[in-house]
C-alpha atoms as a PDB file:
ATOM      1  CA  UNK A   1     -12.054 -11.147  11.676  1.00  0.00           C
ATOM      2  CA  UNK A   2      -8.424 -11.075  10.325  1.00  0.00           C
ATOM      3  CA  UNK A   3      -7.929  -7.753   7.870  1.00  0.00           C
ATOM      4  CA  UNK A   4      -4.968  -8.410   4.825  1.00  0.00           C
ATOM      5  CA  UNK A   5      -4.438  -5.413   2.789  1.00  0.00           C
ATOM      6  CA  UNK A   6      -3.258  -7.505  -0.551  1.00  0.00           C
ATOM      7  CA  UNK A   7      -1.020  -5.131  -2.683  1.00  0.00           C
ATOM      8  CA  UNK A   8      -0.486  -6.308  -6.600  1.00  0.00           C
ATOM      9  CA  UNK A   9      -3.246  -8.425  -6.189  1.00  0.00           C
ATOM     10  CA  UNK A  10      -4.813  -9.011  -9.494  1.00  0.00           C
ATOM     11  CA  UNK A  11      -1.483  -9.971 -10.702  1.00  0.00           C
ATOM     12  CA  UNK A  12      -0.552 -13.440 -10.918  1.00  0.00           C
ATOM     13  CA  UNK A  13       0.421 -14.917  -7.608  1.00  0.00           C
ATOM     14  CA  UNK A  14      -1.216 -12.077  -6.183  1.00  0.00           C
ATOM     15  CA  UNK A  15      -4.659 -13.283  -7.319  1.00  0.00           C
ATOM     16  CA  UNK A  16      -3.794 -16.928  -6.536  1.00  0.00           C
ATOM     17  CA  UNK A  17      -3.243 -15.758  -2.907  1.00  0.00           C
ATOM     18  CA  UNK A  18      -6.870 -14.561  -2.607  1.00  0.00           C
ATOM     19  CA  UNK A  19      -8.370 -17.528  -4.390  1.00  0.00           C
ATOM     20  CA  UNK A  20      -6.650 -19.882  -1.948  1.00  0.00           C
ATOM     21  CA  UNK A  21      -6.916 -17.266   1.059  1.00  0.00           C
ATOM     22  CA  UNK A  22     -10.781 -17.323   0.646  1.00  0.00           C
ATOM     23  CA  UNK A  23     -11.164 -21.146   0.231  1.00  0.00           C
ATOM     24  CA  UNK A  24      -8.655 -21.887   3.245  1.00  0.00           C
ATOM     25  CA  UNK A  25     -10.087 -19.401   6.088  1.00  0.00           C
ATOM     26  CA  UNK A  26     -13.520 -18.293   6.432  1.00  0.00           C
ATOM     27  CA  UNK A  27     -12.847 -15.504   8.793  1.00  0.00           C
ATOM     28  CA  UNK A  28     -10.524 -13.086   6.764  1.00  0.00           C
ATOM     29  CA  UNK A  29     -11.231  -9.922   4.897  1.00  0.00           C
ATOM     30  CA  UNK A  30      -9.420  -8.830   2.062  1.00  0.00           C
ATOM     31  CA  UNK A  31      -8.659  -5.552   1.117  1.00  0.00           C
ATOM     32  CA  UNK A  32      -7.165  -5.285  -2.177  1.00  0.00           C
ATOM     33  CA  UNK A  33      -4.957  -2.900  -4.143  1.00  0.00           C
ATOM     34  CA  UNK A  34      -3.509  -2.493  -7.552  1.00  0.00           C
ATOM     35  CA  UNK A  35      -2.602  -0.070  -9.810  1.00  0.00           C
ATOM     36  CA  UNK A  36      -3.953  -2.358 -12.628  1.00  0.00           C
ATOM     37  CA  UNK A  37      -1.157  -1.897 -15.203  1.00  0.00           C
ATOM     38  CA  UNK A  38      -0.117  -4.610 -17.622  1.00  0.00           C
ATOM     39  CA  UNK A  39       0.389  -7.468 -15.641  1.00  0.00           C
ATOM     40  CA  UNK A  40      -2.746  -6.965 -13.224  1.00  0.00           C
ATOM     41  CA  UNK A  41      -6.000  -8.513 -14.831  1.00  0.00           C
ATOM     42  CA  UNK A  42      -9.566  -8.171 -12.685  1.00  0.00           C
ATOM     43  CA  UNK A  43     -10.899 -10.344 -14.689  1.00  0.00           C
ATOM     44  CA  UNK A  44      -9.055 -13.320 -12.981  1.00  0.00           C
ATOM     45  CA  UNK A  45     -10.860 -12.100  -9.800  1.00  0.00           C
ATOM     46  CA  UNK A  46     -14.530 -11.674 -11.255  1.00  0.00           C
ATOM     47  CA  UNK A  47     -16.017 -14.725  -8.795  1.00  0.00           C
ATOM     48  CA  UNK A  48     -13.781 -13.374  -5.619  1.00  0.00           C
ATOM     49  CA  UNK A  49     -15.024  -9.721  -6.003  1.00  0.00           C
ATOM     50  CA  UNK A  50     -18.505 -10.155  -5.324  1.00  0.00           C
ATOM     51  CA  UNK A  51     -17.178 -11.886  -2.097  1.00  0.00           C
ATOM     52  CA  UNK A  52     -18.589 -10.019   1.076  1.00  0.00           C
ATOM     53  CA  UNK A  53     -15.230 -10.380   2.626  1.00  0.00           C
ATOM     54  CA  UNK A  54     -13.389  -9.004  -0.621  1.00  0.00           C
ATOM     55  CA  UNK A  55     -12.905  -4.613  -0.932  1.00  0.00           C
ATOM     56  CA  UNK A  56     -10.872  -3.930  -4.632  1.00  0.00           C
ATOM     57  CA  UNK A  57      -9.394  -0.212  -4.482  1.00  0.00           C
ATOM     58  CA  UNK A  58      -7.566   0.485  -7.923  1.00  0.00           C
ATOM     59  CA  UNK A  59      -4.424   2.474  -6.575  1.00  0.00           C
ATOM     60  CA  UNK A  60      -0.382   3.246  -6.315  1.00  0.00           C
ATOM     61  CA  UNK A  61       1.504   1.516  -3.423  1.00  0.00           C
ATOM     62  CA  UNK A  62       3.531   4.673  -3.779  1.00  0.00           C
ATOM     63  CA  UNK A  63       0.657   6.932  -3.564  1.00  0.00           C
ATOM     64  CA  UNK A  64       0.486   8.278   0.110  1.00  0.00           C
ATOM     65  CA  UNK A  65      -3.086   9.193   0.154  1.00  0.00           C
ATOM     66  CA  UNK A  66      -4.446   6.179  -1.211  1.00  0.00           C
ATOM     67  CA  UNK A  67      -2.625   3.605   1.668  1.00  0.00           C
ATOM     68  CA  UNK A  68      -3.126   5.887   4.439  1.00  0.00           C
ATOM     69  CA  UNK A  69      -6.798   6.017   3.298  1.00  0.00           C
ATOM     70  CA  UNK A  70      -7.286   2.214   3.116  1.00  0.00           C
ATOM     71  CA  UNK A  71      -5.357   1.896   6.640  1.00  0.00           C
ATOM     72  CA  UNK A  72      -8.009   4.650   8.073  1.00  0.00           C
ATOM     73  CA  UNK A  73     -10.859   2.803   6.804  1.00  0.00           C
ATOM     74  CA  UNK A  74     -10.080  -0.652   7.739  1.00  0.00           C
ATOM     75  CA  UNK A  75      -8.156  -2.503  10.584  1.00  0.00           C
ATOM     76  CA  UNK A  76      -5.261  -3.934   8.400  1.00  0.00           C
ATOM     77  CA  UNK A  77      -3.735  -6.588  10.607  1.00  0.00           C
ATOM     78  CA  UNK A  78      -1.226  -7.978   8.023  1.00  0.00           C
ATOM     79  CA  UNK A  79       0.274  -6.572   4.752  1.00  0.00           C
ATOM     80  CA  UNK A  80       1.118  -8.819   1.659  1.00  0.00           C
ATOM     81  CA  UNK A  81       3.296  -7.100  -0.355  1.00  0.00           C
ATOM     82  CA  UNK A  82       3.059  -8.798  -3.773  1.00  0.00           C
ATOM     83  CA  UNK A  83       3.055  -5.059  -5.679  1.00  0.00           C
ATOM     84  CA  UNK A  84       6.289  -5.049  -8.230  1.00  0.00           C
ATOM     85  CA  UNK A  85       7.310  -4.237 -11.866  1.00  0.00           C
ATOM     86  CA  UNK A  86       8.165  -7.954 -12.135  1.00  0.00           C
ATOM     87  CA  UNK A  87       9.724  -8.174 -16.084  1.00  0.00           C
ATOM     88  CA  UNK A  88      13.810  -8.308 -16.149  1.00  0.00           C
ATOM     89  CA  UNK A  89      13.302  -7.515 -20.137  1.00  0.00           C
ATOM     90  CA  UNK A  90      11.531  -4.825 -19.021  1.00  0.00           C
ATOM     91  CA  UNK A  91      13.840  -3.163 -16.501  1.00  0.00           C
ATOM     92  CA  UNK A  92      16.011  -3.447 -18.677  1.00  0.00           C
ATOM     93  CA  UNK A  93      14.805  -1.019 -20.774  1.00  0.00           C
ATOM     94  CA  UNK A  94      12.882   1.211 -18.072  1.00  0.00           C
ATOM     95  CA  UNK A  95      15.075   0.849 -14.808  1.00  0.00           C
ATOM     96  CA  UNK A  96      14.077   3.728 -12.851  1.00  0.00           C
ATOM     97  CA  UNK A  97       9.993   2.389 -13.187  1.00  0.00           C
ATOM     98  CA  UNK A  98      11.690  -0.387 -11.304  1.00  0.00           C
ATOM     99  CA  UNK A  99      13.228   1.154  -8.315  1.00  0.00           C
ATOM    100  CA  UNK A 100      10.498   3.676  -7.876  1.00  0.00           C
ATOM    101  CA  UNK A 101       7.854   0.899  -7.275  1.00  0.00           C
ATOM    102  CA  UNK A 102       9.659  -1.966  -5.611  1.00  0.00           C
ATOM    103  CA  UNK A 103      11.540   0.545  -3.231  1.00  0.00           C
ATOM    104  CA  UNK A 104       9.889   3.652  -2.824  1.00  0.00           C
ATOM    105  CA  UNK A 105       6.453   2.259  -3.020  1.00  0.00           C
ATOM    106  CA  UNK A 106       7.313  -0.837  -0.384  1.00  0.00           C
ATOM    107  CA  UNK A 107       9.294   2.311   1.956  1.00  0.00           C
ATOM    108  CA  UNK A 108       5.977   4.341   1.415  1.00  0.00           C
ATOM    109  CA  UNK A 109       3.988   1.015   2.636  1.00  0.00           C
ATOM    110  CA  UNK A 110       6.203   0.672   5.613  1.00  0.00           C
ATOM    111  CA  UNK A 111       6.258   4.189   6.221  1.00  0.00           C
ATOM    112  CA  UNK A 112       2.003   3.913   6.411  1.00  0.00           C
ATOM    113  CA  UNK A 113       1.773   0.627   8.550  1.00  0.00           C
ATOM    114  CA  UNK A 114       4.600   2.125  11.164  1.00  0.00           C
ATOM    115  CA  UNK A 115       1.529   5.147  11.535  1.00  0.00           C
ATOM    116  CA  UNK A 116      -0.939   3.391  12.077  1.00  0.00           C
ATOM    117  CA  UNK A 117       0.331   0.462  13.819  1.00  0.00           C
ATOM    118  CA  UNK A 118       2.675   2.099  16.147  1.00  0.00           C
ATOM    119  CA  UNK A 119       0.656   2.793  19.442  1.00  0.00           C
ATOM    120  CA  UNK A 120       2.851   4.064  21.846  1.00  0.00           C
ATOM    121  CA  UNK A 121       7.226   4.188  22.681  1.00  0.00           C
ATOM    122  CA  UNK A 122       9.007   1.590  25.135  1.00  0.00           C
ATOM    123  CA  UNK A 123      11.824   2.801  27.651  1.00  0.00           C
ATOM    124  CA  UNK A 124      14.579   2.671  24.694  1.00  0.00           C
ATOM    125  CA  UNK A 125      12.204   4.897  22.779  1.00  0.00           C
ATOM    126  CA  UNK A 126      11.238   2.063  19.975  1.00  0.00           C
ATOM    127  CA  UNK A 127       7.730   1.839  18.691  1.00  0.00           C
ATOM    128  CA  UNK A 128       5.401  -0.005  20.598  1.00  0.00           C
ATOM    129  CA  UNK A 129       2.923  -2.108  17.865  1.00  0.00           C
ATOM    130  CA  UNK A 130      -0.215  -3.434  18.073  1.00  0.00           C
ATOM    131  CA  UNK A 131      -0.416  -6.703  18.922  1.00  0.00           C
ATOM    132  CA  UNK A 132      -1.218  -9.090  15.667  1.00  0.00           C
ATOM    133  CA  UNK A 133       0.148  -7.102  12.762  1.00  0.00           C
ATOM    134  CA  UNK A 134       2.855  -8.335  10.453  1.00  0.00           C
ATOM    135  CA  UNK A 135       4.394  -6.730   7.288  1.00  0.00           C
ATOM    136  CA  UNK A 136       5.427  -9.683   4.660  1.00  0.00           C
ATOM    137  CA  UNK A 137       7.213  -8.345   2.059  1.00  0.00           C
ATOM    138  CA  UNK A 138       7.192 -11.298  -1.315  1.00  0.00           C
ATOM    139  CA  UNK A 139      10.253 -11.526  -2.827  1.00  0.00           C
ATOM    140  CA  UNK A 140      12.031 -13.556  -5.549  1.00  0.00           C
ATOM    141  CA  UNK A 141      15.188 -15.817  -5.597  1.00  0.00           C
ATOM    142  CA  UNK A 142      16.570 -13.659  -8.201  1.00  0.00           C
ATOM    143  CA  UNK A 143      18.252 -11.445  -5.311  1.00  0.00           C
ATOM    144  CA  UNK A 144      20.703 -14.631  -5.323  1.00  0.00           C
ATOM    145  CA  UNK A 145      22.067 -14.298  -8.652  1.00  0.00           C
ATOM    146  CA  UNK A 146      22.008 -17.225 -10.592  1.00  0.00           C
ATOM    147  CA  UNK A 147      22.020 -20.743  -9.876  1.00  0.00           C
ATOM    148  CA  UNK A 148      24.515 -23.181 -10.925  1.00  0.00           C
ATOM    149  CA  UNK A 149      24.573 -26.516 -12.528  1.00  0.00           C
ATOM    150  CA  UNK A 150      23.411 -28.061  -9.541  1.00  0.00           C
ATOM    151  CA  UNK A 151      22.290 -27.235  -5.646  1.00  0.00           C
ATOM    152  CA  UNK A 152      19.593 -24.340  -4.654  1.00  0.00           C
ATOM    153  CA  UNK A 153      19.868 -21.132  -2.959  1.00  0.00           C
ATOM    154  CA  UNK A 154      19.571 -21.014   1.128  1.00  0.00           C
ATOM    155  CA  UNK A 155      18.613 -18.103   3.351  1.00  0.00           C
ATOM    156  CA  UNK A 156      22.262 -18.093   3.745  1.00  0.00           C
ATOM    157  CA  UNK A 157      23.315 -17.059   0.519  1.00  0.00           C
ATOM    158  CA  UNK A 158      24.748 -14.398  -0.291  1.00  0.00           C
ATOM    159  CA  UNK A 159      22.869 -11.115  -2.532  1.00  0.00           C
ATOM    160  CA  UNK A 160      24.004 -10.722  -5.894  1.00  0.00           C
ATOM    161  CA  UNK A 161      21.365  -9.279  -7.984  1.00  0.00           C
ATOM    162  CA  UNK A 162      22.052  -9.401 -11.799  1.00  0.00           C
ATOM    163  CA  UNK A 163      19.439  -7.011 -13.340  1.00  0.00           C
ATOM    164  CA  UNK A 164      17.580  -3.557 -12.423  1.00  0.00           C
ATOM    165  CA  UNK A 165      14.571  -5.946 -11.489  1.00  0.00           C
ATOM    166  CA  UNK A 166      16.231  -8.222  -8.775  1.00  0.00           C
ATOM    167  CA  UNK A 167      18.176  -5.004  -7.646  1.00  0.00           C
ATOM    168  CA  UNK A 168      14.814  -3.335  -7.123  1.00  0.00           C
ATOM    169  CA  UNK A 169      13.650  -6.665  -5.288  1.00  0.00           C
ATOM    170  CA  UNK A 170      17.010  -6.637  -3.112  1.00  0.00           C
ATOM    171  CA  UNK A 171      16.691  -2.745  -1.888  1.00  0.00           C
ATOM    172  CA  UNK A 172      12.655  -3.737  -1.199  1.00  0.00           C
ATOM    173  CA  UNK A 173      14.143  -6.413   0.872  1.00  0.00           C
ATOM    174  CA  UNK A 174      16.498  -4.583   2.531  1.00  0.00           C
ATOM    175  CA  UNK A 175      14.378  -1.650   3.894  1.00  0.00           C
ATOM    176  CA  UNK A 176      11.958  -4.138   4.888  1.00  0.00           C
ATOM    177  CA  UNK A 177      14.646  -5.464   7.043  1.00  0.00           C
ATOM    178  CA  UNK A 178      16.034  -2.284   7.650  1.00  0.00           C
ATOM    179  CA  UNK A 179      12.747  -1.079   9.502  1.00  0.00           C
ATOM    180  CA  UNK A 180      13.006  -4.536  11.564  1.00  0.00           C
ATOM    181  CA  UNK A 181      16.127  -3.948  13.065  1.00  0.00           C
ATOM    182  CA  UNK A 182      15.439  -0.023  13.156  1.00  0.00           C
ATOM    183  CA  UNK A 183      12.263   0.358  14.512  1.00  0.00           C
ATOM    184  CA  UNK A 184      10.949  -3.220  15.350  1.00  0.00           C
ATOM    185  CA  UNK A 185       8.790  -3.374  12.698  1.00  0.00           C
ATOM    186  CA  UNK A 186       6.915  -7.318  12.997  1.00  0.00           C
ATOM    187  CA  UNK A 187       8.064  -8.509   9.358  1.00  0.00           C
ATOM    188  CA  UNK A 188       9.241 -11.420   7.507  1.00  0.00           C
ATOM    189  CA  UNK A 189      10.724 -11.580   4.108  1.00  0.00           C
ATOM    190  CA  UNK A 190       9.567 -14.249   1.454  1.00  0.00           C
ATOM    191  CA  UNK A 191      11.988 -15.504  -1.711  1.00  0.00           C
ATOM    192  CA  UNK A 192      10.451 -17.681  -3.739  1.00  0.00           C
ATOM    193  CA  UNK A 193      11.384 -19.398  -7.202  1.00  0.00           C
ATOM    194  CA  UNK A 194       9.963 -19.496 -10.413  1.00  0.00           C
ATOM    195  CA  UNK A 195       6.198 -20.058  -9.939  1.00  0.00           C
ATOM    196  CA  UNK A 196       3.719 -21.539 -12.755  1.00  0.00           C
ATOM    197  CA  UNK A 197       0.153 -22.418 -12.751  1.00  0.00           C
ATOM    198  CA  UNK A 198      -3.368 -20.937 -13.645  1.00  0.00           C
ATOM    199  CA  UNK A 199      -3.700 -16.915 -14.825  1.00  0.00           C
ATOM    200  CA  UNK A 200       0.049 -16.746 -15.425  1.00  0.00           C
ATOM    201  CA  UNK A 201       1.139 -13.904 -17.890  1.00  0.00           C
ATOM    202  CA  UNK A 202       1.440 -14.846 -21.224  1.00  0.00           C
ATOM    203  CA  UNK A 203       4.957 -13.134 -21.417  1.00  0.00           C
ATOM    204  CA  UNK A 204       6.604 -15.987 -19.137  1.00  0.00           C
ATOM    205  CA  UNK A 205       8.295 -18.934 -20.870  1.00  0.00           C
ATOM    206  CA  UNK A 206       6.007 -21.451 -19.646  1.00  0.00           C
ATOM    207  CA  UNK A 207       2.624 -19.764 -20.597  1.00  0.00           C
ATOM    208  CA  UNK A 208       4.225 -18.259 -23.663  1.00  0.00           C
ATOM    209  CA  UNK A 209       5.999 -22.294 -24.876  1.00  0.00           C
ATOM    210  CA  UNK A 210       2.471 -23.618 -24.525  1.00  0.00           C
ATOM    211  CA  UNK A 211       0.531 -20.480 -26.537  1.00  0.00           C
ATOM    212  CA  UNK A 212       3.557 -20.691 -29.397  1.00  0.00           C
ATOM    213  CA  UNK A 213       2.401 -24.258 -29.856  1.00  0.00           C
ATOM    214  CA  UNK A 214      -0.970 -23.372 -30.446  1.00  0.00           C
ATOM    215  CA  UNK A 215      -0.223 -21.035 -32.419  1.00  0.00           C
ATOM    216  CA  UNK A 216       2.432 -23.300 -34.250  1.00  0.00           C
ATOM    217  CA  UNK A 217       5.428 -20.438 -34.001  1.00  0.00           C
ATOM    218  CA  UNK A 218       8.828 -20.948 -32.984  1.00  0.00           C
ATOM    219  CA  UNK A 219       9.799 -21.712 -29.302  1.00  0.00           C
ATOM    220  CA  UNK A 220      11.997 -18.696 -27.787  1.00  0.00           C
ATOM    221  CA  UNK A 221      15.222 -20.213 -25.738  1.00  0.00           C
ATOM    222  CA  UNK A 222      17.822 -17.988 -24.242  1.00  0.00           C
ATOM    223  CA  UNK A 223      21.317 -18.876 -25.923  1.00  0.00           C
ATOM    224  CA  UNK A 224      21.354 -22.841 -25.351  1.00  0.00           C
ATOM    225  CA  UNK A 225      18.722 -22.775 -22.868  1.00  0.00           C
ATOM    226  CA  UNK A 226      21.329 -24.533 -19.897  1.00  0.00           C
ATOM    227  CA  UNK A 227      20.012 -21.332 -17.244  1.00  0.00           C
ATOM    228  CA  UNK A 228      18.623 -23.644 -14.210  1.00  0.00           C
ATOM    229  CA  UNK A 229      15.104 -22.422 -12.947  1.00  0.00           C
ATOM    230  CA  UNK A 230      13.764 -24.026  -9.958  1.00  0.00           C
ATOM    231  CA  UNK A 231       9.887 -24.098 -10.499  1.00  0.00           C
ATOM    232  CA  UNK A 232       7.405 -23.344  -8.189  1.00  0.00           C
ATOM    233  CA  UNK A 233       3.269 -24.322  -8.472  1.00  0.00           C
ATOM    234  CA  UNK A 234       1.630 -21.483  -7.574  1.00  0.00           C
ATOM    235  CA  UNK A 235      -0.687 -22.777  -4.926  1.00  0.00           C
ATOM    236  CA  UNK A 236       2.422 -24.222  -3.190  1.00  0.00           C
ATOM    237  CA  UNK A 237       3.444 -20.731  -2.838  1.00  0.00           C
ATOM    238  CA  UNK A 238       0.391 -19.299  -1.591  1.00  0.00           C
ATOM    239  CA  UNK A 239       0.118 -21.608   0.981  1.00  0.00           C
ATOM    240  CA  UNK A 240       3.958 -21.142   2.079  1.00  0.00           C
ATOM    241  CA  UNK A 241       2.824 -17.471   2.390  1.00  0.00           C
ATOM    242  CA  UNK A 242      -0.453 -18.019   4.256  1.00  0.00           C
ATOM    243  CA  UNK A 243       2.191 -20.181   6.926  1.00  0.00           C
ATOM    244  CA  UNK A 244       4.988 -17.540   7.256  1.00  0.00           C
ATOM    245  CA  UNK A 245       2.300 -14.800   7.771  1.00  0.00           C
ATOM    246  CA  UNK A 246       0.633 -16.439  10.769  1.00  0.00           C
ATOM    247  CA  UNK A 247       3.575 -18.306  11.906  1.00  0.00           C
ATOM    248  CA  UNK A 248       6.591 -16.994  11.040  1.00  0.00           C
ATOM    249  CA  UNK A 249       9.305 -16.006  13.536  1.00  0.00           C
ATOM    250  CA  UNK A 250       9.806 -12.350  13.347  1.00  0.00           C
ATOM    251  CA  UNK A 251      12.475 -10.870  11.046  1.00  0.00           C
ATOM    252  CA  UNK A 252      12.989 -14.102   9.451  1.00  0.00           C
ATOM    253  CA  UNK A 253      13.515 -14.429   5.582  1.00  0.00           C
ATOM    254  CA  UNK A 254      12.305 -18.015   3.988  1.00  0.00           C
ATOM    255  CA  UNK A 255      12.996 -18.955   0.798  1.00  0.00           C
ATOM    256  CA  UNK A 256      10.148 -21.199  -0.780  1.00  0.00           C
ATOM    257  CA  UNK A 257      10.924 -23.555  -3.462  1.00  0.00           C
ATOM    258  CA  UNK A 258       9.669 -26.066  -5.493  1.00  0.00           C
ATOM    259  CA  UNK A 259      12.647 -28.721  -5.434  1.00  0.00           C
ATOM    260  CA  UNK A 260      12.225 -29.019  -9.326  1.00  0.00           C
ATOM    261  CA  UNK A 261      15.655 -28.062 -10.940  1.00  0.00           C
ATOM    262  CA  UNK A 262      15.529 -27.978 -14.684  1.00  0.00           C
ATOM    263  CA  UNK A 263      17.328 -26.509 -17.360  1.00  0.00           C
ATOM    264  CA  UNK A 264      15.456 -24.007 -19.565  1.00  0.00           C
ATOM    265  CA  UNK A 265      15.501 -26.289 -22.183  1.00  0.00           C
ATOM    266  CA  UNK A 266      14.122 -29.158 -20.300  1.00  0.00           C
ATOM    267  CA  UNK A 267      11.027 -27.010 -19.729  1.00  0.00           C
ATOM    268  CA  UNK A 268      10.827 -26.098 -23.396  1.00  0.00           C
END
């Protein structure tokens, strides 16, 4: 049996993962963590948790104690790193929430796998792993900057992070990558776009258009609403994850998109 320790997952595409993770393999357990703030809701994962293959632990991925704990009491062959303040508004207004969870707590992840994965040192003196483990960090587009008029971001674009939230997301990235090259961590890198779809957070423009119209109040827009999203179904995602987990080359970043440009307004 295949062990994923699932960080942020009662969050959005967090829980999505484990929906579609349980209906596409049988032989996977799940460990799952989350600190349960704001954005993390159980209640999406009421069916899931009484799963024989499903463990929730309500905890910090910055918290020492509590990931070295869930790495000594179960095998964790892969990580999914989905845990991050996700909000731009609000790292904006709390900036150093932002950094301390998407880089500290993703370092203090690393820093727990490397223990318990590393079993042994090669000639050069770099860790020797255990054979089947992969770190896969979940990342967003926004490390791009924004996108133009037209076109999409590649892997080969360059980083250009606009706000304390994709800056956040960019260091994460990079000391992912940094243990890769440094100590030959097994890790890939996700970017994905602008996902939609079932238990999204009601703060998000697509969620929040559609409850304003039932509720009959205006429809927020950002300035003239040209920004260009690329949108991204949910289960699309999760299965683009599931892929680069198991298949993956090692070290590799792939972005995942949804090929559906739109202006802001479009969507509104």
């Amino acid at each position: 049996m295949t062990t994923y320790l699932v960080t942020g997952s009662a969050g959005f595409i967090g829980s999505n993962f484990v929906k579609y993770m349980l209906k596409k393999h049988e032989n996977v357990k799940l460990v799952l963590l989350d600190a349960l703030t704001y954005a993390g809701n159980l209640g999406t994962l009421s069916q899931e948790l009484n799963d024989s293959r499903v463990i929730f632990v309500k905890g910090d991925i910055c918290d020492r104690n509590v990931t070295e704990k869930i790495f000594t009491d179960h095998n964790i062959d892969y990580v999914i790193n989905f845990a991050a303040e996700s909000h731009v508004d609000r790292s904006i207004e709390n900036p150093q929430l932002f950094l301390q969870v998407n880089i500290l707590g993703t370092q203090n992840l690393l820093d727990t796998a490397k223990k318990f994965w590393t079993i042994g040192k090669d000639e050069n003196n770099y860790p020797v792993w255990k054979d089947g483990v992969k770190f896969l960090q979940v990342s967003t587009d926004e490390v791009y900057g924004s996108l133009g008029e037209t076109g999409y971001f590649t892997e080969e674009t360059s980083l250009d992070p606009r706000s304390p939230y994709s800056a956040s997301k960019t260091g994460g990235d990079l000391i992912v990558k940094a243990y890769g090259e440094t100590y030959k961590m097994p890790m890939n890198i996700t970017r994905c776009s602008n996902n939609y779809g079932p238990y999204h957070f009601p703060e998000k423009l697509i969620p929040l258009i559609i409850k304003n119209i039932f509720e009959g109040k205006q429809l927020p827009v950002y300035g003239d609403g040209s920004n260009v999203r690329d949108w991204l179904y949910v289960e699309d995602h999760c299965k683009a994850i599931d892929i680069v987990a198991r298949e993956g080359k090692l070290g590799e970043v792939y972005n995942v998109g949804g090929h559906n440009e739109r202006k802001n307004i479009e969507i509104v």
